[in-house]
Structures are given as structure tokens and as C-alpha cells.
N, C-alpha and C. Protein backbone atom coordinates (compact mmCIF):
# COMPACT_ATOMS: atom_id res chain seq x y z
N UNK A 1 -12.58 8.24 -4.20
CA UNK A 1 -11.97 8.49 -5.48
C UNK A 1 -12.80 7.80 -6.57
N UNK A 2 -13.36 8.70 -7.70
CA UNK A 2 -13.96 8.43 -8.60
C UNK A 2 -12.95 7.55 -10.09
N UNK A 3 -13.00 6.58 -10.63
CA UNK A 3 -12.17 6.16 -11.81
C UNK A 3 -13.69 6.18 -12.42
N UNK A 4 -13.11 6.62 -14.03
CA UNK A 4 -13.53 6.48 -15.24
C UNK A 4 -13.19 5.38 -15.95
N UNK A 5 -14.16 4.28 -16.50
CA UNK A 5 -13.37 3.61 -17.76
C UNK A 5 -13.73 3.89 -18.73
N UNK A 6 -13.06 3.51 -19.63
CA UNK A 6 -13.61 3.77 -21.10
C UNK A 6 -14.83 2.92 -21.06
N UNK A 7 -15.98 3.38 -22.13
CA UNK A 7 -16.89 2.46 -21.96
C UNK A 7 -17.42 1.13 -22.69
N UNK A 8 -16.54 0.94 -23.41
CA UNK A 8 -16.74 -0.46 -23.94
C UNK A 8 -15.88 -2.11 -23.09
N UNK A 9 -14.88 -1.32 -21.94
CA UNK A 9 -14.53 -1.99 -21.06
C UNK A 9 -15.07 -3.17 -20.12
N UNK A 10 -16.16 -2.15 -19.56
CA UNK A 10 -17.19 -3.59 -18.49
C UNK A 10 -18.53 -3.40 -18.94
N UNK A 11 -18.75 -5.33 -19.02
CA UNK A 11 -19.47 -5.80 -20.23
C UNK A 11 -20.45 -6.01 -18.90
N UNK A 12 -21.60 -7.01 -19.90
CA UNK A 12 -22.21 -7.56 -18.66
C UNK A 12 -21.78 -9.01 -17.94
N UNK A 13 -21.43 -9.32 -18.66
CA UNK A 13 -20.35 -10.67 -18.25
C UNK A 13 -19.14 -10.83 -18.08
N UNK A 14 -18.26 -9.79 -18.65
CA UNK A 14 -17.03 -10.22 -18.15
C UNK A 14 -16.31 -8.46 -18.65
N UNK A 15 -15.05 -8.43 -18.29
CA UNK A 15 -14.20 -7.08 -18.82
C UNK A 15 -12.90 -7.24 -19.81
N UNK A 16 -13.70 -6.74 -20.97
CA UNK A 16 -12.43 -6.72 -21.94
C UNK A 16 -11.72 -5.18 -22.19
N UNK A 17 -11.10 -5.20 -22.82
CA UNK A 17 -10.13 -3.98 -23.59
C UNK A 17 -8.58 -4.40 -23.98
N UNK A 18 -8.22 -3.35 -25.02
CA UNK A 18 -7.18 -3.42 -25.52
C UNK A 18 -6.27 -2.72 -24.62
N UNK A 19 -5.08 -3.29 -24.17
CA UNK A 19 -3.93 -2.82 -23.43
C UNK A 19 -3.56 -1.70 -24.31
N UNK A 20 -3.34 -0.46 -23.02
CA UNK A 20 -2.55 0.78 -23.77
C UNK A 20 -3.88 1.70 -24.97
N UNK A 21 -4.89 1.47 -25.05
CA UNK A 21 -5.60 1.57 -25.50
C UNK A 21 -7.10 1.66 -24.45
N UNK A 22 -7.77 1.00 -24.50
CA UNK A 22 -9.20 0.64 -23.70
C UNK A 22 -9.08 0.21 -22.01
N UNK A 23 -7.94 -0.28 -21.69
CA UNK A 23 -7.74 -1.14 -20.83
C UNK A 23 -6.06 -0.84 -20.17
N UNK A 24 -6.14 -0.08 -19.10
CA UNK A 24 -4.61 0.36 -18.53
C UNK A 24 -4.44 -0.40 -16.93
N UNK A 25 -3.74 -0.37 -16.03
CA UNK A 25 -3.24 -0.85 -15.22
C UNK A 25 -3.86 0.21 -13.89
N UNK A 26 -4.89 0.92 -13.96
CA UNK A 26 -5.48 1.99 -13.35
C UNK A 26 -6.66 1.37 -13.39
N UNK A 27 -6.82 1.27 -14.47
CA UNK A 27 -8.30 -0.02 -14.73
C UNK A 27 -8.33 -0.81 -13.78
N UNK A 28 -7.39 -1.79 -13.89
CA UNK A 28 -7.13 -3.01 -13.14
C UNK A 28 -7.18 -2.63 -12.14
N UNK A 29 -6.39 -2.10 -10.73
CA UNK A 29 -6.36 -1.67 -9.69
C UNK A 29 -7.38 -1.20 -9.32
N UNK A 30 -8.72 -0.11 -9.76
CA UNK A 30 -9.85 0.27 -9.52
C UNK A 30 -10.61 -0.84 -9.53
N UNK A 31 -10.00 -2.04 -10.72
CA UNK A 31 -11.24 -2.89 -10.30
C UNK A 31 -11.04 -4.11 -8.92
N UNK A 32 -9.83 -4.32 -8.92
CA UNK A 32 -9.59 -4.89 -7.54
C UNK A 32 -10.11 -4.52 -6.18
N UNK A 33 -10.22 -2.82 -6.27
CA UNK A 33 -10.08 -2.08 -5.56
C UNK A 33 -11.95 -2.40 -5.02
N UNK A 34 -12.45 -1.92 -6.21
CA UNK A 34 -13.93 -2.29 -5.81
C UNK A 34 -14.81 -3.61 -5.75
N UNK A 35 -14.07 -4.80 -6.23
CA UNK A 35 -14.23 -6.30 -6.30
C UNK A 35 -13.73 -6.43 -4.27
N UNK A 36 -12.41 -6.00 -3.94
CA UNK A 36 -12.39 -6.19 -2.55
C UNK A 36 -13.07 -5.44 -1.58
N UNK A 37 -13.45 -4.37 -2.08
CA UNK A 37 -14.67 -3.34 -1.21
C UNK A 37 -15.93 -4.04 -1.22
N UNK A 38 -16.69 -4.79 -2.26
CA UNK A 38 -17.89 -5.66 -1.86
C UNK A 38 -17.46 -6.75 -1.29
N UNK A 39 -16.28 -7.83 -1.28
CA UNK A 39 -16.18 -9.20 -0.94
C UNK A 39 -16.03 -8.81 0.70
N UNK A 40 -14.95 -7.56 0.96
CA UNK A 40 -15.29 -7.45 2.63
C UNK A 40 -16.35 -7.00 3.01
N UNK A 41 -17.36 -6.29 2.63
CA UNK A 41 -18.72 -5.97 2.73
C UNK A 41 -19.56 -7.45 2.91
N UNK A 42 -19.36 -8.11 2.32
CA UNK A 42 -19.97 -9.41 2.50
C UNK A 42 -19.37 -10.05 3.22
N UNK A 43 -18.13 -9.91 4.58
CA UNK A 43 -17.71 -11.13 5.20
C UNK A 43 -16.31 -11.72 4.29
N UNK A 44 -15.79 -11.26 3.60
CA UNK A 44 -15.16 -12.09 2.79
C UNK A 44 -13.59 -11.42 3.19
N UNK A 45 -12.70 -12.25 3.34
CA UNK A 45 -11.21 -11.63 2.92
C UNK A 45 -10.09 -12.25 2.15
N UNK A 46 -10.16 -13.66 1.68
CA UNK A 46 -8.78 -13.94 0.69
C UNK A 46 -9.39 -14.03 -0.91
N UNK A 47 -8.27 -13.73 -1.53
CA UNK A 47 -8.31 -13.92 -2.79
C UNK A 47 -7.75 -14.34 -3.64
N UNK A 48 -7.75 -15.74 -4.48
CA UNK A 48 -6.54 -15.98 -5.27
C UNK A 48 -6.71 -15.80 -6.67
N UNK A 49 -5.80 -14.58 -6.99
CA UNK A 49 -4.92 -14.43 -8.11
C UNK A 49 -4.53 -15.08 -9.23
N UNK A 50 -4.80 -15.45 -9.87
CA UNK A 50 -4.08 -16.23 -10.97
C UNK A 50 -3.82 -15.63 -12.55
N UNK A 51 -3.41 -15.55 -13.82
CA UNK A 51 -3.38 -15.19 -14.98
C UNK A 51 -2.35 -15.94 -16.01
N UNK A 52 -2.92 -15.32 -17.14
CA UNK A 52 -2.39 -16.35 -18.35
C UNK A 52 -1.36 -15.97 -18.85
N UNK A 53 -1.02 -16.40 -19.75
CA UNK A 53 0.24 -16.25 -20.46
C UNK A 53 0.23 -15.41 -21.73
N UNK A 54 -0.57 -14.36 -21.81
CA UNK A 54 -0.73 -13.17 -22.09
C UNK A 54 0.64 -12.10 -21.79
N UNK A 55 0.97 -11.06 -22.55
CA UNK A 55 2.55 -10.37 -22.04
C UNK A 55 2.24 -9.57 -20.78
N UNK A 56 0.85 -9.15 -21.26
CA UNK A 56 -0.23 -7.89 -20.34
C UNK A 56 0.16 -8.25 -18.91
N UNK A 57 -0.51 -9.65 -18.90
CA UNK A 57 -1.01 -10.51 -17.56
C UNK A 57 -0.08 -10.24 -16.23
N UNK A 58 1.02 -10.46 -16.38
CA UNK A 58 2.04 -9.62 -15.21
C UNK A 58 1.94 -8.00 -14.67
N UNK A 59 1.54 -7.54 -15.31
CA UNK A 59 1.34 -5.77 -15.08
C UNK A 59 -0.46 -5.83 -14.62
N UNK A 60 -1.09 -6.53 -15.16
CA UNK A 60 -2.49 -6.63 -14.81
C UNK A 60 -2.39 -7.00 -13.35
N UNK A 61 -2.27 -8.02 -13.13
CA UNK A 61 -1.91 -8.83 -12.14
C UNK A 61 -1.63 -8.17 -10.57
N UNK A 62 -0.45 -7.57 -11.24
CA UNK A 62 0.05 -6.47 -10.13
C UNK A 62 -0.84 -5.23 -9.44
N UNK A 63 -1.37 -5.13 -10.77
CA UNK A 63 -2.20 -3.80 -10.72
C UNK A 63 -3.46 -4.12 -9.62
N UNK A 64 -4.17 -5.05 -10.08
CA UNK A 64 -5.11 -6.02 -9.36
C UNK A 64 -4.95 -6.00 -8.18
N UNK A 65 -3.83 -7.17 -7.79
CA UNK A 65 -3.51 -7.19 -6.10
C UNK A 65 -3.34 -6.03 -5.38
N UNK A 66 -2.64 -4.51 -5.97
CA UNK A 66 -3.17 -3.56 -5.24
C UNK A 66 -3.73 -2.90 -5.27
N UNK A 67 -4.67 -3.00 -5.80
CA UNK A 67 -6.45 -2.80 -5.82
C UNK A 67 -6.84 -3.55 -4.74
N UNK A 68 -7.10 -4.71 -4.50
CA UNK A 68 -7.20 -5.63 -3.60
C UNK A 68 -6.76 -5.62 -2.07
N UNK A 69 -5.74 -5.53 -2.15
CA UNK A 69 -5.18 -5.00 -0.85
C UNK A 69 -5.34 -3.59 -0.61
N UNK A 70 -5.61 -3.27 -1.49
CA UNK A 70 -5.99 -1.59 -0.73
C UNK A 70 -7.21 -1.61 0.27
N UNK A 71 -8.12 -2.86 -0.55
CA UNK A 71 -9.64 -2.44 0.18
C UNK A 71 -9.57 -3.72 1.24
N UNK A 72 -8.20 -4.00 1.62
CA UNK A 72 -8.16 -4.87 2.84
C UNK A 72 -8.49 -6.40 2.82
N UNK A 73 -8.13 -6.90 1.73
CA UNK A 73 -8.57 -8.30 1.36
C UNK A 73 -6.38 -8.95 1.32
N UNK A 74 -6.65 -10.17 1.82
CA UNK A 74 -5.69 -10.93 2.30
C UNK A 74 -5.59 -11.73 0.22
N UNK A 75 -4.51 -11.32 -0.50
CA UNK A 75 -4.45 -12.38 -1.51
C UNK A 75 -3.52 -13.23 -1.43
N UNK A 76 -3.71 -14.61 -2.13
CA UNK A 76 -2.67 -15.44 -2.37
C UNK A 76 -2.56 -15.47 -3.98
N UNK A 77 -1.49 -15.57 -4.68
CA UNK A 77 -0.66 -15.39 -5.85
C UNK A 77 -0.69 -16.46 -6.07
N UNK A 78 -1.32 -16.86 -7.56
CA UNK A 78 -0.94 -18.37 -7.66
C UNK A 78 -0.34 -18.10 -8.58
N UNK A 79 0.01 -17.29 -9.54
CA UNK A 79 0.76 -16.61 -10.58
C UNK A 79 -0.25 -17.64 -11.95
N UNK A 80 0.73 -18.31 -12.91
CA UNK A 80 0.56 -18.30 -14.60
C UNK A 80 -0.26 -19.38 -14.06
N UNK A 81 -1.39 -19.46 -14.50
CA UNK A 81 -2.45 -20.79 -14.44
C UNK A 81 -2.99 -21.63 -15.23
């Protein structure tokens, strides 16, 4: 499965966008999705989770971990950090 992002989304250093705008919860999950497809490619399986106190950050979050667990990576939740 192919995802599109908008393209001002992933930078070379890090991924921004505006919620509901640049940056949706499809986003997030695709990127979990392919962040846990290389870390098990390399040997790798836990991941911990964490986010801010942002309103977003709970729906991101979510979105993330099943991205993550889709591509078979074990997470732990540390939740608001």
C-alpha cells in the first residue's frame, strides 16, 4: 500500500504539519508503519512511545502505535512525557 503525504510534511530532519490540514492520523500510522518495517529489518522490535501535551498528541499517538504494530514491532506507551 502506497500513502501520499502532502509535501511540505517530511523534512530532512524531522516531520512537521498542521493537524486537519498538512498532517492527519493516516500520516501518522504510515509513518509508524514504515519506521517499524526498517527497525525489524534491522533486528529491532520494541518501541517506546511517548508525546506532549499538544491536543493532537493523543490521536497521533494512537495512530503511530498502529502503524507500528502493524509492521510487527512490540511498543511500550509511556504516554505525556
Amino acid at each position: 500500500m502506497q500513502h501520499h503525504f502532502h509535501p511540505t510534511v517530511l523534512r530532512e530532519y524531522d516531520i512537521r504539519g498542521i493537524i486537519g490540514e498538512t498532517l492527519s492520523a493516516d500520516d501518522a500510522r504510515a509513518i509508524g508503519r514504515a519506521f517499524g518495517t526498517l527497525l525489524r529489518e534491522a533486528g529491532g522490535w520494541t518501541v517506546a512511545v511517548g508525546y506532549d501535551g499538544r491536543v493532537s498528541s493523543p490521536m497521533l499517538e494512537h495512530a503511530l502505535v498502529e502503524g507500528l504494530t502493524a509492521s510487527g514491532c512490540d511498543v511500550v506507551r509511556i504516554g505525556m512525557s
